[in-house]
PDB file of N, CA and C in Angstrom:
ATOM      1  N   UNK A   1      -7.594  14.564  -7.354  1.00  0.00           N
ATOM      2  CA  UNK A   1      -6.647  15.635  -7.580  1.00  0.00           C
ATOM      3  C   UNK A   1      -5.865  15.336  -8.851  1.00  0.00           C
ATOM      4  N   UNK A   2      -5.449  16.252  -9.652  1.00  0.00           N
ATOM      5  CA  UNK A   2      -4.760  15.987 -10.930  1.00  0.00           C
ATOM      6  C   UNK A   2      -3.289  16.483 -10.813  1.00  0.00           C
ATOM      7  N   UNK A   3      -2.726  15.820 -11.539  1.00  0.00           N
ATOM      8  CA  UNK A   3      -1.061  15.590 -11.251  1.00  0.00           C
ATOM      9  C   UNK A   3      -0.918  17.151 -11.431  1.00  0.00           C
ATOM     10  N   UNK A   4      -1.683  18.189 -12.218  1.00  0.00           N
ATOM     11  CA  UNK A   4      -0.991  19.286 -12.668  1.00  0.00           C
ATOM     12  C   UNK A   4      -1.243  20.108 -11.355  1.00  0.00           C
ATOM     13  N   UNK A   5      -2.594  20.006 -10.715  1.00  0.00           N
ATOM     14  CA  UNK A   5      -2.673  20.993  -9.551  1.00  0.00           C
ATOM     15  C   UNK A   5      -1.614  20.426  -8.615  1.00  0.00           C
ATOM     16  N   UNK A   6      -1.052  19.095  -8.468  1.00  0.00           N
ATOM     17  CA  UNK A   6      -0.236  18.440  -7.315  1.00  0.00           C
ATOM     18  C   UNK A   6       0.956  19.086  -7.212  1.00  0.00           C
ATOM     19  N   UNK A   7       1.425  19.711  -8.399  1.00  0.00           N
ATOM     20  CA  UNK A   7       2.944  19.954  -9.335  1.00  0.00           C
ATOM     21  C   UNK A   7       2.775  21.771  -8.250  1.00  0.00           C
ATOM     22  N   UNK A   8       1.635  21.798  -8.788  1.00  0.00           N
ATOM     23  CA  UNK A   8       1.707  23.542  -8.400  1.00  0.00           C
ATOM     24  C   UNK A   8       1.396  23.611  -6.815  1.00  0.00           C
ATOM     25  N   UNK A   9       0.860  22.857  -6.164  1.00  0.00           N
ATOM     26  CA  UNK A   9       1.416  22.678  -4.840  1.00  0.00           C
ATOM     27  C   UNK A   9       2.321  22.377  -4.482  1.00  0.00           C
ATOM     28  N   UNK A  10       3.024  21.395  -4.758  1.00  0.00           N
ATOM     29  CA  UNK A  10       4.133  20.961  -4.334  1.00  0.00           C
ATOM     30  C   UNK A  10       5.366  21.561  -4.399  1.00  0.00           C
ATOM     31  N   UNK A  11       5.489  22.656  -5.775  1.00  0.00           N
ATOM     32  CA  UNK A  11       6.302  24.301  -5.961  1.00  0.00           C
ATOM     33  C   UNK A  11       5.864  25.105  -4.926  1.00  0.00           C
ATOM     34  N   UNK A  12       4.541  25.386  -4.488  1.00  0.00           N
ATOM     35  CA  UNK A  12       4.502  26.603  -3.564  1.00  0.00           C
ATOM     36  C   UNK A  12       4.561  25.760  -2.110  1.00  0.00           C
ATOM     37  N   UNK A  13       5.309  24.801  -1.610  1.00  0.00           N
ATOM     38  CA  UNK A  13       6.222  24.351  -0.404  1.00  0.00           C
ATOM     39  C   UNK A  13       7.159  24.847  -0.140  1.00  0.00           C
ATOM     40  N   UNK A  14       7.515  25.215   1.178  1.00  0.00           N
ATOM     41  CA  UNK A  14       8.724  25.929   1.723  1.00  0.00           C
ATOM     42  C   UNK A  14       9.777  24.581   1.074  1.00  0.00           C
ATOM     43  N   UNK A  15      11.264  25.186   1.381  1.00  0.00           N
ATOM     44  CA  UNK A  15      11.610  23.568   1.451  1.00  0.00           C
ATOM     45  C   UNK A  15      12.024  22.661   2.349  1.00  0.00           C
ATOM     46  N   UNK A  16      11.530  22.923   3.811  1.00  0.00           N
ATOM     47  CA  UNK A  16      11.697  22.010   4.513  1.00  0.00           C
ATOM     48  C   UNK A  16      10.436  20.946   4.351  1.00  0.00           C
ATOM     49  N   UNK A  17       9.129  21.412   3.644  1.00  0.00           N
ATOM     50  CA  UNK A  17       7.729  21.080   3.552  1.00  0.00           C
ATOM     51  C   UNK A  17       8.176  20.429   2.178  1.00  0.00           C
ATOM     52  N   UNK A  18       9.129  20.496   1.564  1.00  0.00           N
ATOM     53  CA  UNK A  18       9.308  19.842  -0.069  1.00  0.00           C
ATOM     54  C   UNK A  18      10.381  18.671   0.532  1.00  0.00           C
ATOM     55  N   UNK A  19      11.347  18.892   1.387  1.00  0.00           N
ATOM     56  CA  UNK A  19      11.947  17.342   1.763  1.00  0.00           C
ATOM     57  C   UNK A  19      11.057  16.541   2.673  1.00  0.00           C
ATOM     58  N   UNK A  20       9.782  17.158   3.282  1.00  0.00           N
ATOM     59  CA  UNK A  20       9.112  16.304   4.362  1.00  0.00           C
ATOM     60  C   UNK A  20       8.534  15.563   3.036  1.00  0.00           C
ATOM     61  N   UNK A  21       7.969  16.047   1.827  1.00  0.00           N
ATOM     62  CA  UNK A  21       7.239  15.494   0.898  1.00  0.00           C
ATOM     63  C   UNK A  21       8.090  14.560   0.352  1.00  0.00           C
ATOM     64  N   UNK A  22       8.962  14.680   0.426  1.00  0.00           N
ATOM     65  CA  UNK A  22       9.777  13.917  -0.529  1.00  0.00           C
ATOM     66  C   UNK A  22       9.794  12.772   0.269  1.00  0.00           C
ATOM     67  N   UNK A  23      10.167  12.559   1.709  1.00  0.00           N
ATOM     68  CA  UNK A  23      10.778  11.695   2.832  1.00  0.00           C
ATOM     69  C   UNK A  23       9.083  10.821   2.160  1.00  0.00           C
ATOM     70  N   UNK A  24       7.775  11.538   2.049  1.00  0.00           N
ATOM     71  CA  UNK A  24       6.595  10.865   2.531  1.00  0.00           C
ATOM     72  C   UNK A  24       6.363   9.757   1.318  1.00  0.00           C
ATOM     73  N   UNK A  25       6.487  10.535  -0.010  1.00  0.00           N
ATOM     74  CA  UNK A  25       6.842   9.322  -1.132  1.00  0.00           C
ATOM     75  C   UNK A  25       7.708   8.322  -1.225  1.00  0.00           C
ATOM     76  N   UNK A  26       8.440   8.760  -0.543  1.00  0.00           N
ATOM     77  CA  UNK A  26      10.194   7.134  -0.716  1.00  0.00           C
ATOM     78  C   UNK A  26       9.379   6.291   0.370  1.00  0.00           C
ATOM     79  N   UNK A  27       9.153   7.167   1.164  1.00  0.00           N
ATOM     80  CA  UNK A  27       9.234   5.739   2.163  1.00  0.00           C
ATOM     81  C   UNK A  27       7.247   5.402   1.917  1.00  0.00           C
ATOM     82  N   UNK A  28       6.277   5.769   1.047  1.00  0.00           N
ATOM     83  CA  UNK A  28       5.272   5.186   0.527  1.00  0.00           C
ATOM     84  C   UNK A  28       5.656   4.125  -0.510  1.00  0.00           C
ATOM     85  N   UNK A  29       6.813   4.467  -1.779  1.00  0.00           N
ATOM     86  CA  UNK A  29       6.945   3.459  -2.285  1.00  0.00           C
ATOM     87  C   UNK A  29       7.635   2.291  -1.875  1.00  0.00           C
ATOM     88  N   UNK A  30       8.465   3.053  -0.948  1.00  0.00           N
ATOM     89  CA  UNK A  30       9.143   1.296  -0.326  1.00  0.00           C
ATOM     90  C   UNK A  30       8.356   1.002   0.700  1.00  0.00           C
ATOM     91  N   UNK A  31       7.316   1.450   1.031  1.00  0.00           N
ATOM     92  CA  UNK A  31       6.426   0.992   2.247  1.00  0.00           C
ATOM     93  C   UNK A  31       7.181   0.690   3.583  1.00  0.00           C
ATOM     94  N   UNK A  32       8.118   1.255   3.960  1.00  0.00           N
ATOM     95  CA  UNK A  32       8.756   1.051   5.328  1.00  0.00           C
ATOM     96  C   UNK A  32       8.389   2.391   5.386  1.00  0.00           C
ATOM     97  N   UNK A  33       8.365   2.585   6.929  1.00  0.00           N
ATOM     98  CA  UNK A  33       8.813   4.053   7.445  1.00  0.00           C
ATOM     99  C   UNK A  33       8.835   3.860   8.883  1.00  0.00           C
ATOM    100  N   UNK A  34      10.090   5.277   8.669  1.00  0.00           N
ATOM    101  CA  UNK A  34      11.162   4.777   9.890  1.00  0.00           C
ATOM    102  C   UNK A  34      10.419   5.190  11.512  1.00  0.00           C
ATOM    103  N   UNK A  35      10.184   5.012  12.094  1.00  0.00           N
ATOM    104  CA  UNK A  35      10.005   4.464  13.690  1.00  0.00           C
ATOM    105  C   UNK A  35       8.830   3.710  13.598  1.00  0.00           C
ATOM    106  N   UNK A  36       7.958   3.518  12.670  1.00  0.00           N
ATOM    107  CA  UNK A  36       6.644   2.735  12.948  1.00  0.00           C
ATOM    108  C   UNK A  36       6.876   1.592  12.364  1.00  0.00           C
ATOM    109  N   UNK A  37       6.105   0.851  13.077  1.00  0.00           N
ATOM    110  CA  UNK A  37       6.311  -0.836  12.672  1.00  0.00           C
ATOM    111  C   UNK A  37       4.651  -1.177  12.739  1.00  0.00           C
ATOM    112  N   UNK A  38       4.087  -2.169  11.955  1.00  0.00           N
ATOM    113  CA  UNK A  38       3.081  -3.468  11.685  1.00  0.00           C
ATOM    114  C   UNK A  38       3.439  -4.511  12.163  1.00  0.00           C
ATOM    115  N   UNK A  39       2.677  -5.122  13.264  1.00  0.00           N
ATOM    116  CA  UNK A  39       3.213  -6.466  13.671  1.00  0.00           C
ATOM    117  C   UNK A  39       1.767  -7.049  13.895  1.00  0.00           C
ATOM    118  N   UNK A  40       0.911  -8.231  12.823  1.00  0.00           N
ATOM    119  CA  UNK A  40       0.572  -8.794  13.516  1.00  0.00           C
ATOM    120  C   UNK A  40       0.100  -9.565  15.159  1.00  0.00           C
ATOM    121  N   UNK A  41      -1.006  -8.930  15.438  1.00  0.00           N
ATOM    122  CA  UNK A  41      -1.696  -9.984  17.267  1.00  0.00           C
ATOM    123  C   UNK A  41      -0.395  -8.411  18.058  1.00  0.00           C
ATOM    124  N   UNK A  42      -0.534  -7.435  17.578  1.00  0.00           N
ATOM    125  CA  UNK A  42       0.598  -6.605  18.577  1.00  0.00           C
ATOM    126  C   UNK A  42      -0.632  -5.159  17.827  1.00  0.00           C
ATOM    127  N   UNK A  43      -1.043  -4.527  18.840  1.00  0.00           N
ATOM    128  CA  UNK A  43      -2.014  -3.361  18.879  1.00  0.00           C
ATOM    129  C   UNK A  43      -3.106  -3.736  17.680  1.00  0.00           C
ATOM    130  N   UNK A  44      -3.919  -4.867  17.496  1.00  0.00           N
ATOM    131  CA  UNK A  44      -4.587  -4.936  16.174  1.00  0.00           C
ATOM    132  C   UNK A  44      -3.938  -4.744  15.144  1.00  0.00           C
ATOM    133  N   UNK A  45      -2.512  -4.993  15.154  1.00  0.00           N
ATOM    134  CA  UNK A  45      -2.168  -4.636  13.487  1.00  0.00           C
ATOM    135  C   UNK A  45      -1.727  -3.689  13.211  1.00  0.00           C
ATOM    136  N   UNK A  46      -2.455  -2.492  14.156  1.00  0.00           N
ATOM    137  CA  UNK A  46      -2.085  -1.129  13.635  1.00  0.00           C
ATOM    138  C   UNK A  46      -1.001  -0.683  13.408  1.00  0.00           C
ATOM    139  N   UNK A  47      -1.027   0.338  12.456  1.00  0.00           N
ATOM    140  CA  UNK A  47       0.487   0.978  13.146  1.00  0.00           C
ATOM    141  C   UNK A  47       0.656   1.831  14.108  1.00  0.00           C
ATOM    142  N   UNK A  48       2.340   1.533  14.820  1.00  0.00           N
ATOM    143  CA  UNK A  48       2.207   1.926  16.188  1.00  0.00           C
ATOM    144  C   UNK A  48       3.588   2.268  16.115  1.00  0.00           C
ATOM    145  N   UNK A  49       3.809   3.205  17.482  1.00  0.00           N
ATOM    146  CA  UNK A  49       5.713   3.717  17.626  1.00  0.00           C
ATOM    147  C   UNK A  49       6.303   2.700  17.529  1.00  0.00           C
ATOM    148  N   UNK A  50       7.552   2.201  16.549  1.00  0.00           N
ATOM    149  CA  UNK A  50       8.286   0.989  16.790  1.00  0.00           C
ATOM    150  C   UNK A  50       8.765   0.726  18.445  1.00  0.00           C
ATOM    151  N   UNK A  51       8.792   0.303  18.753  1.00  0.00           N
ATOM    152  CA  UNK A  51       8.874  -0.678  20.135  1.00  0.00           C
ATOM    153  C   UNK A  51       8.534  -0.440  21.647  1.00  0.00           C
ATOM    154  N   UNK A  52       6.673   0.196  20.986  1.00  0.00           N
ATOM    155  CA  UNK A  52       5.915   0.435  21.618  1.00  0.00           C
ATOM    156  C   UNK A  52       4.779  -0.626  21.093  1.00  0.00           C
ATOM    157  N   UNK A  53       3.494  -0.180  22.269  1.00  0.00           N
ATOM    158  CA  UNK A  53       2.258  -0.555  21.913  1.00  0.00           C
ATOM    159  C   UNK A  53       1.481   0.449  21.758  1.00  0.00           C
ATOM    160  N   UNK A  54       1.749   1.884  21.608  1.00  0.00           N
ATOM    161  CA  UNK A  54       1.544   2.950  21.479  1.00  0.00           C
ATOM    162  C   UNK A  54       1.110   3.059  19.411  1.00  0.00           C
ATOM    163  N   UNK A  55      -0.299   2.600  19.346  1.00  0.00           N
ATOM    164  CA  UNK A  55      -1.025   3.266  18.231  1.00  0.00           C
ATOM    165  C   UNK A  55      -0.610   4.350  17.490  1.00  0.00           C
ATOM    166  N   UNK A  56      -0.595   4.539  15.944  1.00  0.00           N
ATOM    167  CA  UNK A  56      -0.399   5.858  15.897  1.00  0.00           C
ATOM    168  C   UNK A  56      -1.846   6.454  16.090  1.00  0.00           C
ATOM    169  N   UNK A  57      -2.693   6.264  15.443  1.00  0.00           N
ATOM    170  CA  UNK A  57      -4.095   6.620  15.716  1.00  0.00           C
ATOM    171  C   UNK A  57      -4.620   7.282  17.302  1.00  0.00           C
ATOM    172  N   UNK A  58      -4.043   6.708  18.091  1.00  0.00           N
ATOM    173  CA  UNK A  58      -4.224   7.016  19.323  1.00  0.00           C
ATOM    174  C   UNK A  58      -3.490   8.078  19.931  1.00  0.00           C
ATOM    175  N   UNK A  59      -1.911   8.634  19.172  1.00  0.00           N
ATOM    176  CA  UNK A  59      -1.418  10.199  19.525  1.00  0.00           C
ATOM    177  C   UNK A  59      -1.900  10.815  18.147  1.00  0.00           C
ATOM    178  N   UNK A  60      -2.487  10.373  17.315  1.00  0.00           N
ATOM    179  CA  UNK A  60      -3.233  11.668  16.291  1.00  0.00           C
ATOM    180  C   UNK A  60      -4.617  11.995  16.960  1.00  0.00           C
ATOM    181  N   UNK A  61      -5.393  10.916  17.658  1.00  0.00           N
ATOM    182  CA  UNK A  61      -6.390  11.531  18.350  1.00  0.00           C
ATOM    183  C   UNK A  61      -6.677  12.378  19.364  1.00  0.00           C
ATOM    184  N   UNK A  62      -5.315  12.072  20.272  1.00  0.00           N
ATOM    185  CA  UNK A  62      -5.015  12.805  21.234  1.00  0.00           C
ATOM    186  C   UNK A  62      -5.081  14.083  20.878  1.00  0.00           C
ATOM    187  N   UNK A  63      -3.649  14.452  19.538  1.00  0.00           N
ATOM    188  CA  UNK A  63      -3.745  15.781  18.832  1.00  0.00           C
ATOM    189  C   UNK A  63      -4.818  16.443  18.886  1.00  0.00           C
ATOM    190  N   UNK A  64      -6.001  15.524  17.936  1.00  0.00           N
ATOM    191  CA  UNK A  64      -7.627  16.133  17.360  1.00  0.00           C
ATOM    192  C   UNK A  64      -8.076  16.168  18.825  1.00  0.00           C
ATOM    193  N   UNK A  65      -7.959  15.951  19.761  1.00  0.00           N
ATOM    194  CA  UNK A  65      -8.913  15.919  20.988  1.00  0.00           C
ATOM    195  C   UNK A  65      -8.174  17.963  21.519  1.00  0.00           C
ATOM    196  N   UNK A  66      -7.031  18.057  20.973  1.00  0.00           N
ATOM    197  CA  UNK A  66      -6.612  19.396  22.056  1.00  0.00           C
ATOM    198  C   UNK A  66      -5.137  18.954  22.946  1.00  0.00           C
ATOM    199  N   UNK A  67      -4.727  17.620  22.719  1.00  0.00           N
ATOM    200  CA  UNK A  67      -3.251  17.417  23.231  1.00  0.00           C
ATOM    201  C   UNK A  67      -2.237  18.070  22.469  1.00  0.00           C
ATOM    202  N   UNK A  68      -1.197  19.103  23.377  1.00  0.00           N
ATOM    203  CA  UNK A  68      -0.202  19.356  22.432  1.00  0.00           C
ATOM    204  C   UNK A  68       0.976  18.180  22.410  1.00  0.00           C
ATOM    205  N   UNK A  69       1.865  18.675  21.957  1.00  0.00           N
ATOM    206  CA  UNK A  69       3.223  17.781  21.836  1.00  0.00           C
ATOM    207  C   UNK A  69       3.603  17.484  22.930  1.00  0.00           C
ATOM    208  N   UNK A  70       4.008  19.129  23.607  1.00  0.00           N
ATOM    209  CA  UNK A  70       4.704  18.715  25.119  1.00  0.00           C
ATOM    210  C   UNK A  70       3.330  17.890  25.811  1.00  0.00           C
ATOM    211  N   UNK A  71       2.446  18.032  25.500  1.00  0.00           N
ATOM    212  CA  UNK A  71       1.779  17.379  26.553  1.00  0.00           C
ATOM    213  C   UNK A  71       1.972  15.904  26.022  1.00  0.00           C
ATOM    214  N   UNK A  72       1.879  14.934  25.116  1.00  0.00           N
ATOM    215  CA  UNK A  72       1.892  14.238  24.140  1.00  0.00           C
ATOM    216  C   UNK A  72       3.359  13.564  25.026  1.00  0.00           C
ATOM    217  N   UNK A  73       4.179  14.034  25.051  1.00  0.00           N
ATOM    218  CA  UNK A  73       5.654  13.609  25.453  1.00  0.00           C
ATOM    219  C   UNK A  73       5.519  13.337  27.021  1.00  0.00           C
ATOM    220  N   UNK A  74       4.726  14.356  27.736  1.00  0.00           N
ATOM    221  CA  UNK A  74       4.355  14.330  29.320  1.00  0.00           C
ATOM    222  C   UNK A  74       4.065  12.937  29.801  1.00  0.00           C
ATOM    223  N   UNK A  75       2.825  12.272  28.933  1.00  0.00           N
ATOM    224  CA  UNK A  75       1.493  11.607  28.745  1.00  0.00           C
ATOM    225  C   UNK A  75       2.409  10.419  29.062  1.00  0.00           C
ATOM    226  N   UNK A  76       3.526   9.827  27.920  1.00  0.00           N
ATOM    227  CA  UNK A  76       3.798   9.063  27.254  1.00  0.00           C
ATOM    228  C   UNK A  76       5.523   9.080  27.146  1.00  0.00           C
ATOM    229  N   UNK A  77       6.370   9.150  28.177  1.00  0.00           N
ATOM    230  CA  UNK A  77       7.129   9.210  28.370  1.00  0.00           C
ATOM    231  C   UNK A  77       8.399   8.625  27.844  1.00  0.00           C
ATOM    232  N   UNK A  78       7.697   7.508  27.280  1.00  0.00           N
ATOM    233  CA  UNK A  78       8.562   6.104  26.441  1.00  0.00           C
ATOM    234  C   UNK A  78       8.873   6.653  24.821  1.00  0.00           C
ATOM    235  N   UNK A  79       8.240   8.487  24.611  1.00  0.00           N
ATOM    236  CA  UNK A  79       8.346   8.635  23.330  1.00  0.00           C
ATOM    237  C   UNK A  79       8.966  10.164  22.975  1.00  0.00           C
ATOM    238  N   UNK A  80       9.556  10.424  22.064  1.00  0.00           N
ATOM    239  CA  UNK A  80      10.297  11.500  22.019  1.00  0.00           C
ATOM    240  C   UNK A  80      10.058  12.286  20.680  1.00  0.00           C
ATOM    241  N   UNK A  81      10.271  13.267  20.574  1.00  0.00           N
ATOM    242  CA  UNK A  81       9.940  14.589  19.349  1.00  0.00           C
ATOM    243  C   UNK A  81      10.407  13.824  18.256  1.00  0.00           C
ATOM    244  N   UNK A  82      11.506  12.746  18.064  1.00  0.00           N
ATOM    245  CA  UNK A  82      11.432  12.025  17.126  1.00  0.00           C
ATOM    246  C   UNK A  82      10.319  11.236  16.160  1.00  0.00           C
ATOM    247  N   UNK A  83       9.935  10.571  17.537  1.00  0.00           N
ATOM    248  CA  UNK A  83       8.869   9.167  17.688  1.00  0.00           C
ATOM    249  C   UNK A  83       7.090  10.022  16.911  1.00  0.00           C
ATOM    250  N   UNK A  84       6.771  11.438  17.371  1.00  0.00           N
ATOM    251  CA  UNK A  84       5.834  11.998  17.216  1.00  0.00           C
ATOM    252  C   UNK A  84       5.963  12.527  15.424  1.00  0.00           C
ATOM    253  N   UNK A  85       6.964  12.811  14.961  1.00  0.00           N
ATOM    254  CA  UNK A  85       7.271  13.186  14.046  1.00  0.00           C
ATOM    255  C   UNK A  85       6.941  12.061  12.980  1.00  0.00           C
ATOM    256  N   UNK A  86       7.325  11.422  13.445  1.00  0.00           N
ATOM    257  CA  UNK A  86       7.485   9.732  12.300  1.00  0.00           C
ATOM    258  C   UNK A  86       6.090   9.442  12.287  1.00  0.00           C
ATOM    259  N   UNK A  87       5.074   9.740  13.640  1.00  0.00           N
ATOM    260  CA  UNK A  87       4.047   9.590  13.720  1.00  0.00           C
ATOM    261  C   UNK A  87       3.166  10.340  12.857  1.00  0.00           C
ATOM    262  N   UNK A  88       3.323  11.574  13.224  1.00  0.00           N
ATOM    263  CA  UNK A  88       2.632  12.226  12.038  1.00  0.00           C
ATOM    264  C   UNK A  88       2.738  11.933  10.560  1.00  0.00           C
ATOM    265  N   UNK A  89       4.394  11.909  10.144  1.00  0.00           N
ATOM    266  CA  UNK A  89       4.526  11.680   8.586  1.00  0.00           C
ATOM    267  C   UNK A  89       3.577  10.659   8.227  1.00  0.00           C
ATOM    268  N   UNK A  90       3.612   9.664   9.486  1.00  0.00           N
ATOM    269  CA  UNK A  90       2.858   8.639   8.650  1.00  0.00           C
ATOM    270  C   UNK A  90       1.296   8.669   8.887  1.00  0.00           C
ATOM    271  N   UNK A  91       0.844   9.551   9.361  1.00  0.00           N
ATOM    272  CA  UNK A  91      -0.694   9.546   9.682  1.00  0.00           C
ATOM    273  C   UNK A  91      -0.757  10.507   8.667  1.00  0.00           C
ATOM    274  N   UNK A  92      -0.361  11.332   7.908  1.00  0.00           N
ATOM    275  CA  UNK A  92      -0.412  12.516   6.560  1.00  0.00           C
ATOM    276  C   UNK A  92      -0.722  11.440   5.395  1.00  0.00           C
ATOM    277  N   UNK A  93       0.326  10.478   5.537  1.00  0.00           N
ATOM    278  CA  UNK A  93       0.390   9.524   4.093  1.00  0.00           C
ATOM    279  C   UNK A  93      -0.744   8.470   4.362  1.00  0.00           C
ATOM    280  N   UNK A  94      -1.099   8.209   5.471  1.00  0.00           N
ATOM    281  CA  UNK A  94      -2.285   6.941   5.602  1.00  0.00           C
ATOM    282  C   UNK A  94      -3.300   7.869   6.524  1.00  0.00           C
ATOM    283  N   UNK A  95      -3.979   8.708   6.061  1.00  0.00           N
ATOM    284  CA  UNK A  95      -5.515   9.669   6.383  1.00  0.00           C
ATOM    285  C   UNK A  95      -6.395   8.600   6.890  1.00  0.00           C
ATOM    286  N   UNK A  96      -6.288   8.218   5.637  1.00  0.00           N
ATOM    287  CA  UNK A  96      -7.965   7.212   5.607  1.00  0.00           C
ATOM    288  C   UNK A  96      -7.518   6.106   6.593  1.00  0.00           C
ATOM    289  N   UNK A  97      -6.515   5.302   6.587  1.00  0.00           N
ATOM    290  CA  UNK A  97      -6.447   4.318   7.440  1.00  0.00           C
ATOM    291  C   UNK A  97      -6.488   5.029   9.209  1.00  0.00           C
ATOM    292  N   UNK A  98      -5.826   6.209   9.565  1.00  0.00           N
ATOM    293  CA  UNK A  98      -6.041   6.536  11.022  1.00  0.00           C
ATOM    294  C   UNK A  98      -7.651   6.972  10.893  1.00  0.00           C
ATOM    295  N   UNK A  99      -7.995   7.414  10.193  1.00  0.00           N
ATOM    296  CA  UNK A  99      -9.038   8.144  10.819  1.00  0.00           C
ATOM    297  C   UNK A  99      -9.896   7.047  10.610  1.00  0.00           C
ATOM    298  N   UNK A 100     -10.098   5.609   9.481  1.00  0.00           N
ATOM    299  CA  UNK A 100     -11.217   4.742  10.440  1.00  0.00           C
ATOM    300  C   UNK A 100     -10.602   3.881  11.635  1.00  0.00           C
ATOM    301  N   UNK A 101      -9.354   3.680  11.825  1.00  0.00           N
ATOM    302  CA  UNK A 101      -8.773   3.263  13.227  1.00  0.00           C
ATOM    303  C   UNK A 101      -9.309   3.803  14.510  1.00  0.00           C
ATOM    304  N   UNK A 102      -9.214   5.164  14.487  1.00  0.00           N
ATOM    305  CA  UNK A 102     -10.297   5.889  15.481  1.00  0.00           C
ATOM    306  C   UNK A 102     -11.516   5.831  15.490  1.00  0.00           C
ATOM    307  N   UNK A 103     -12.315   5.915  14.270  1.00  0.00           N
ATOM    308  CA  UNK A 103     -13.798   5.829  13.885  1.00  0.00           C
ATOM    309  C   UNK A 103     -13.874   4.103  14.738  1.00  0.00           C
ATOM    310  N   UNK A 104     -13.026   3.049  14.364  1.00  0.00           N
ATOM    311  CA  UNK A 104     -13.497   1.704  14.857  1.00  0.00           C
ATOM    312  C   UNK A 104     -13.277   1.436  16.695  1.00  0.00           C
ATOM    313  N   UNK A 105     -12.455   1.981  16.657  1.00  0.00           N
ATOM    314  CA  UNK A 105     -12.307   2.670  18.285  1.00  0.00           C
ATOM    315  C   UNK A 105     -13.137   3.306  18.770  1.00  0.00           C
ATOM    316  N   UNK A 106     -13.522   3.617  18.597  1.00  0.00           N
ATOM    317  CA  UNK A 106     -14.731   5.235  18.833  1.00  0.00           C
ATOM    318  C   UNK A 106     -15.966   4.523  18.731  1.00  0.00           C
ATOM    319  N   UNK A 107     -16.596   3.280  18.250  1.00  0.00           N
ATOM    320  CA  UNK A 107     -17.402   2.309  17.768  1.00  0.00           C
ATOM    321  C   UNK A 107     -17.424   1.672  19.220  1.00  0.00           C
ATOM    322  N   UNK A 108     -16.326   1.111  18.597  1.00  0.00           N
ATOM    323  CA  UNK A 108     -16.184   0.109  19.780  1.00  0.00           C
ATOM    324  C   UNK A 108     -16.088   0.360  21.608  1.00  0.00           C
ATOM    325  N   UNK A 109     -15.373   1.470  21.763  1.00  0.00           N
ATOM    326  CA  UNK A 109     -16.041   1.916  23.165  1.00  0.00           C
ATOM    327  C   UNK A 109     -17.649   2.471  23.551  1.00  0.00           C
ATOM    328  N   UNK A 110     -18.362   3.297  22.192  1.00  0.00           N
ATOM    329  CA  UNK A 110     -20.006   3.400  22.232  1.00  0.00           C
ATOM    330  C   UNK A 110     -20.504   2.098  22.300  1.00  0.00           C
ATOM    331  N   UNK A 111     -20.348   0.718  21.714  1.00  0.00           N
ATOM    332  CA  UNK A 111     -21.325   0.062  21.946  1.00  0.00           C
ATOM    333  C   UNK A 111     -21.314  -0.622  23.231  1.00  0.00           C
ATOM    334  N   UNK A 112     -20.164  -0.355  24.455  1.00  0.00           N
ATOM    335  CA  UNK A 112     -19.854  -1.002  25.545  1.00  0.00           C
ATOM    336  C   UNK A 112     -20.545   0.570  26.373  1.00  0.00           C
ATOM    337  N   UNK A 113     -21.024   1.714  25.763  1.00  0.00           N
ATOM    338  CA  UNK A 113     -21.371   2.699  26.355  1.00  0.00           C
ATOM    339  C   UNK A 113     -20.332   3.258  27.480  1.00  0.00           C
ATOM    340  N   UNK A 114     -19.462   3.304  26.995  1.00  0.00           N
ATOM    341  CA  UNK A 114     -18.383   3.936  27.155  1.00  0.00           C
ATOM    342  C   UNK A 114     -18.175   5.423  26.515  1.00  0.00           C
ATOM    343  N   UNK A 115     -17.839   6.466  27.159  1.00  0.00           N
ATOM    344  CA  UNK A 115     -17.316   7.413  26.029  1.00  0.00           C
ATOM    345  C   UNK A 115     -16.023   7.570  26.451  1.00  0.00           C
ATOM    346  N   UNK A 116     -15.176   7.568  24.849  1.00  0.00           N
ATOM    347  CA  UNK A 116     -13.754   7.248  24.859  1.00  0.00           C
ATOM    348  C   UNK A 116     -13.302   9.106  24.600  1.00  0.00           C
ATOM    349  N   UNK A 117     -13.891  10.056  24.995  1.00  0.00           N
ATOM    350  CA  UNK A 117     -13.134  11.479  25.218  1.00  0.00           C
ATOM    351  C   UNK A 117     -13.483  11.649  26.878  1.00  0.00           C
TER     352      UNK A 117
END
């Protein structure tokens, strides 16, 4: 993508969709973002709801499977419209990392012949 088409998307954003963008760059360059945590030997590494063991990969799949929110909140009780939010921002800014998190998940229950839907 070239910075000039990025410019002309990023103008035709509402602006609650131009501060979500904004929130998604600060906290890419400072590499924190707020409710998810990386912890080493704690969910593979992944990232997950801070002070959970709750994957993000695992409520974006839910999403892609047909889970809504309220159901998402039903499921998973330990997590709130906050917690899902932070989740998403950060599954928008790291694509490629959730979606082979699932792909290696999704691996890994086929070769135990398991199906994980």
């Amino acid at each position: 993508m070239l910075l000039q088409d990025l410019q002309t998307q990023l103008l035709s954003l509402t602006p609650p969709e131009k501060a979500q963008a904004i929130q998604i760059l600060v906290q890419s360059l400072s590499n924190t973002w707020t409710g998810i945590e990386k912890t080493p030997g704690i969910c593979g590494g992944d990232a997950r709801i801070a002070d959970t063991r709750i994957p993000v990969w695992v409520i974006v799949q839910a999403r892609n499977l047909g889970s809504s929110e309220a159901d998402l909140l039903a499921d998973y009780p330990s997590l709130n419209a906050t917690d899902l939010a932070n989740a998403w921002t950060y599954a928008a800014a790291h694509s490629a990392e959730i979606a082979q998190a699932i792909q290696e998940n999704e691996a890994a229950y086929a070769s135990m012949g398991i199906s994980p839907r």
